[in-house]
C-alpha atoms as a PDB file:
ATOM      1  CA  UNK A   1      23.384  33.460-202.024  1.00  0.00           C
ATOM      2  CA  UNK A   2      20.951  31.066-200.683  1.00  0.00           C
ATOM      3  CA  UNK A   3      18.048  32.180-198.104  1.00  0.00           C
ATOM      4  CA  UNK A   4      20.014  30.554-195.255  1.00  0.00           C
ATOM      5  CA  UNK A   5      23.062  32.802-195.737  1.00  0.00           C
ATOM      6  CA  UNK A   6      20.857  35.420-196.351  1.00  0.00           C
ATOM      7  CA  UNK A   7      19.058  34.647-192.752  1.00  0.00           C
ATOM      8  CA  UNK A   8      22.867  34.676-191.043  1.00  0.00           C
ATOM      9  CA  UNK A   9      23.863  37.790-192.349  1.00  0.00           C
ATOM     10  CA  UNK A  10      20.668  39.816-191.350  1.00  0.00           C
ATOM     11  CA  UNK A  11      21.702  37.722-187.363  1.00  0.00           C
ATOM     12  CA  UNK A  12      25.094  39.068-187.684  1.00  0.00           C
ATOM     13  CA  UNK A  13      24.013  42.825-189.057  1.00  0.00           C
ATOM     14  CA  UNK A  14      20.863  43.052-185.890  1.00  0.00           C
ATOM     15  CA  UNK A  15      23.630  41.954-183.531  1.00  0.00           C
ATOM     16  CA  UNK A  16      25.880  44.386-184.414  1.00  0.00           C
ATOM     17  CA  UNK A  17      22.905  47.045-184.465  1.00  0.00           C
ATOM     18  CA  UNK A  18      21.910  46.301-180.881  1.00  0.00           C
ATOM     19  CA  UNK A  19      26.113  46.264-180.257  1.00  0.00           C
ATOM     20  CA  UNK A  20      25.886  50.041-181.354  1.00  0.00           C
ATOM     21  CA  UNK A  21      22.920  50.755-179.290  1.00  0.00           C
ATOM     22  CA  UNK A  22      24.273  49.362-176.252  1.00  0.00           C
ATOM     23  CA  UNK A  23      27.995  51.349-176.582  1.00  0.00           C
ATOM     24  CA  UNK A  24      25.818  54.539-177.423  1.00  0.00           C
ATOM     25  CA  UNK A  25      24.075  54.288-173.793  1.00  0.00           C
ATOM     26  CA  UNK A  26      27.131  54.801-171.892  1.00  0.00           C
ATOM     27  CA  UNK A  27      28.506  57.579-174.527  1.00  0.00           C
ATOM     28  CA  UNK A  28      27.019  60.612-173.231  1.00  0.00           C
ATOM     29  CA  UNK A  29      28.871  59.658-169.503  1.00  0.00           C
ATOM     30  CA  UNK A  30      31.945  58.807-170.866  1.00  0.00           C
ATOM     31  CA  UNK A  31      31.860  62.159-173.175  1.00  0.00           C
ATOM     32  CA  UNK A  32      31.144  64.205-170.075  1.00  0.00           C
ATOM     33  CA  UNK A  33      34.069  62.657-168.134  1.00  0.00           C
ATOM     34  CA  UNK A  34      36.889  62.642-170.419  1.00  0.00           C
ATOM     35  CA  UNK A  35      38.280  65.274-172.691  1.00  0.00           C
ATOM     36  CA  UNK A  36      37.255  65.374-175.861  1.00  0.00           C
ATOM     37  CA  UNK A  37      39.139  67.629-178.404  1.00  0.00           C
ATOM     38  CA  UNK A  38      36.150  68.035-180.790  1.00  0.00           C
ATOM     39  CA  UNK A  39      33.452  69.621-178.298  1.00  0.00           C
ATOM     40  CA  UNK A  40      34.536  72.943-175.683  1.00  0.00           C
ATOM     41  CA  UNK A  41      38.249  72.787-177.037  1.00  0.00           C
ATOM     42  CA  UNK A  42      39.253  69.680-175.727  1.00  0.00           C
ATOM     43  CA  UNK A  43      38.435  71.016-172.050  1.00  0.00           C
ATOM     44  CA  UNK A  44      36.029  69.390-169.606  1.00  0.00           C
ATOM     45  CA  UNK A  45      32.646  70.618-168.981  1.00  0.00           C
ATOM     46  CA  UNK A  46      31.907  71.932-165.710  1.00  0.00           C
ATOM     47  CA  UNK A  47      29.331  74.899-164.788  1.00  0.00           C
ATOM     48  CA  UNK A  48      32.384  77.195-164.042  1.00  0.00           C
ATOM     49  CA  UNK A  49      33.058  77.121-168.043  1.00  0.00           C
ATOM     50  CA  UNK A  50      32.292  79.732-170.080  1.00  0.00           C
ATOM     51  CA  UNK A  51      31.239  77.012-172.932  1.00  0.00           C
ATOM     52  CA  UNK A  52      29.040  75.071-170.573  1.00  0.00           C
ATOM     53  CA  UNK A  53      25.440  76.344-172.532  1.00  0.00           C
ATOM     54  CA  UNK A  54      26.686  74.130-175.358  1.00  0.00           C
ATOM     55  CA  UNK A  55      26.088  71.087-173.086  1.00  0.00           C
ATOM     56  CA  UNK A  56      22.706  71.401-173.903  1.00  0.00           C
ATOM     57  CA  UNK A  57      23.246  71.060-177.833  1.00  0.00           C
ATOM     58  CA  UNK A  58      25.864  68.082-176.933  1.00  0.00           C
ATOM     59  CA  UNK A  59      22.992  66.242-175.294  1.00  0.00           C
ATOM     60  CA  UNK A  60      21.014  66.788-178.160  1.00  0.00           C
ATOM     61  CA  UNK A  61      23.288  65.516-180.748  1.00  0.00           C
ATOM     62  CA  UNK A  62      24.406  62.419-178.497  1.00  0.00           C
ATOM     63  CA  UNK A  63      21.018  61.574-177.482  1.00  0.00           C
ATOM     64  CA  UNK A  64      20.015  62.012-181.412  1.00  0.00           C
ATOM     65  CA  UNK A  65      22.476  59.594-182.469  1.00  0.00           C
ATOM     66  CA  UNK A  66      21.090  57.252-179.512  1.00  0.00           C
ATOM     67  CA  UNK A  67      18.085  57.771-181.509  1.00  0.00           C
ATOM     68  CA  UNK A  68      19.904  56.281-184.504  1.00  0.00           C
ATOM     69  CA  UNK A  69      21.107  53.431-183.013  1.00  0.00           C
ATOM     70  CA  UNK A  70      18.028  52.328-181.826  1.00  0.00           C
ATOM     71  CA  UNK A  71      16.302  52.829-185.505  1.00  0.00           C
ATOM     72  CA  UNK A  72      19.211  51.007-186.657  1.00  0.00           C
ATOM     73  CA  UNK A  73      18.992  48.134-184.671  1.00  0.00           C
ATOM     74  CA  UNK A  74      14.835  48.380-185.203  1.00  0.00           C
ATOM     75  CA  UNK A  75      15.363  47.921-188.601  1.00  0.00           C
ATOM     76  CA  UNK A  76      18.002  45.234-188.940  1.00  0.00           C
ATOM     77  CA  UNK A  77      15.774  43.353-186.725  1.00  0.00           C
ATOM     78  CA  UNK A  78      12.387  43.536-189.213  1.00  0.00           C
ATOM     79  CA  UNK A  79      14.878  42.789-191.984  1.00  0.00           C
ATOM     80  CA  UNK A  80      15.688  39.908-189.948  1.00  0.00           C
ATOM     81  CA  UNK A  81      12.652  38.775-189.438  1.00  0.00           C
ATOM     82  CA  UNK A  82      11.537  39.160-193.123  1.00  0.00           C
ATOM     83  CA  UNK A  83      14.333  37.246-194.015  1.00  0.00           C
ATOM     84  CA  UNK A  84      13.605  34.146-191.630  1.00  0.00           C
ATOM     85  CA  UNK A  85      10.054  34.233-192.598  1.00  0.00           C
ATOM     86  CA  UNK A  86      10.982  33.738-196.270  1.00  0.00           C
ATOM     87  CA  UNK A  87      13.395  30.946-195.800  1.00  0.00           C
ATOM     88  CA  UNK A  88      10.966  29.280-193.022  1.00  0.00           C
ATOM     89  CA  UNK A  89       8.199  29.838-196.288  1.00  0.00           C
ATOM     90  CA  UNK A  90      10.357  28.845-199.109  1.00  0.00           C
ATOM     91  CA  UNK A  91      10.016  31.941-201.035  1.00  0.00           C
ATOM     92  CA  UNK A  92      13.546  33.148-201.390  1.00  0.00           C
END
């Protein structure tokens, strides 16, 4: 694989890493609003349910995986970078 191709795919892999983080900002809305059958039995949250303490553990885990995202897209980006820096150089 020459450096060039090797420059696309670390475009196409941070661009799909800020894609993720920019879905995950809206998640923990949508989540809220709409039922979802893996957290409180598929019912929605609201104060008057008896579940409603594990909204604080949901925001942890969704704003944890935010967390993730961001790392993720951090990451793709230095590889990025390291990889146009080589081709610009002529090492790879």
């Amino acid at each position: 694989m020459s450096s060039l191709e090797n420059v696309g795919l670390r475009a196409i892999e941070y661009a799909t890493a800020l894609n993720t983080l920019k879905k995950s900002k809206y998640a923990l809305l949508e989540r809220m609003a709409l039922y979802d059958k893996g957290f409180n039995g598929g019912r929605r949250v609201t104060r008057d349910n008896p579940l409603y303490e594990n909204l604080e553990a949901f925001c942890f885990y969704e704003f944890r995986d935010k967390y993730k995202a961001r790392s993720e897209a951090n990451n793709a980006k230095r590889r990025l970078m390291r990889a146009v820096l080589k081709h610009e150089s002529g090492v790879a």
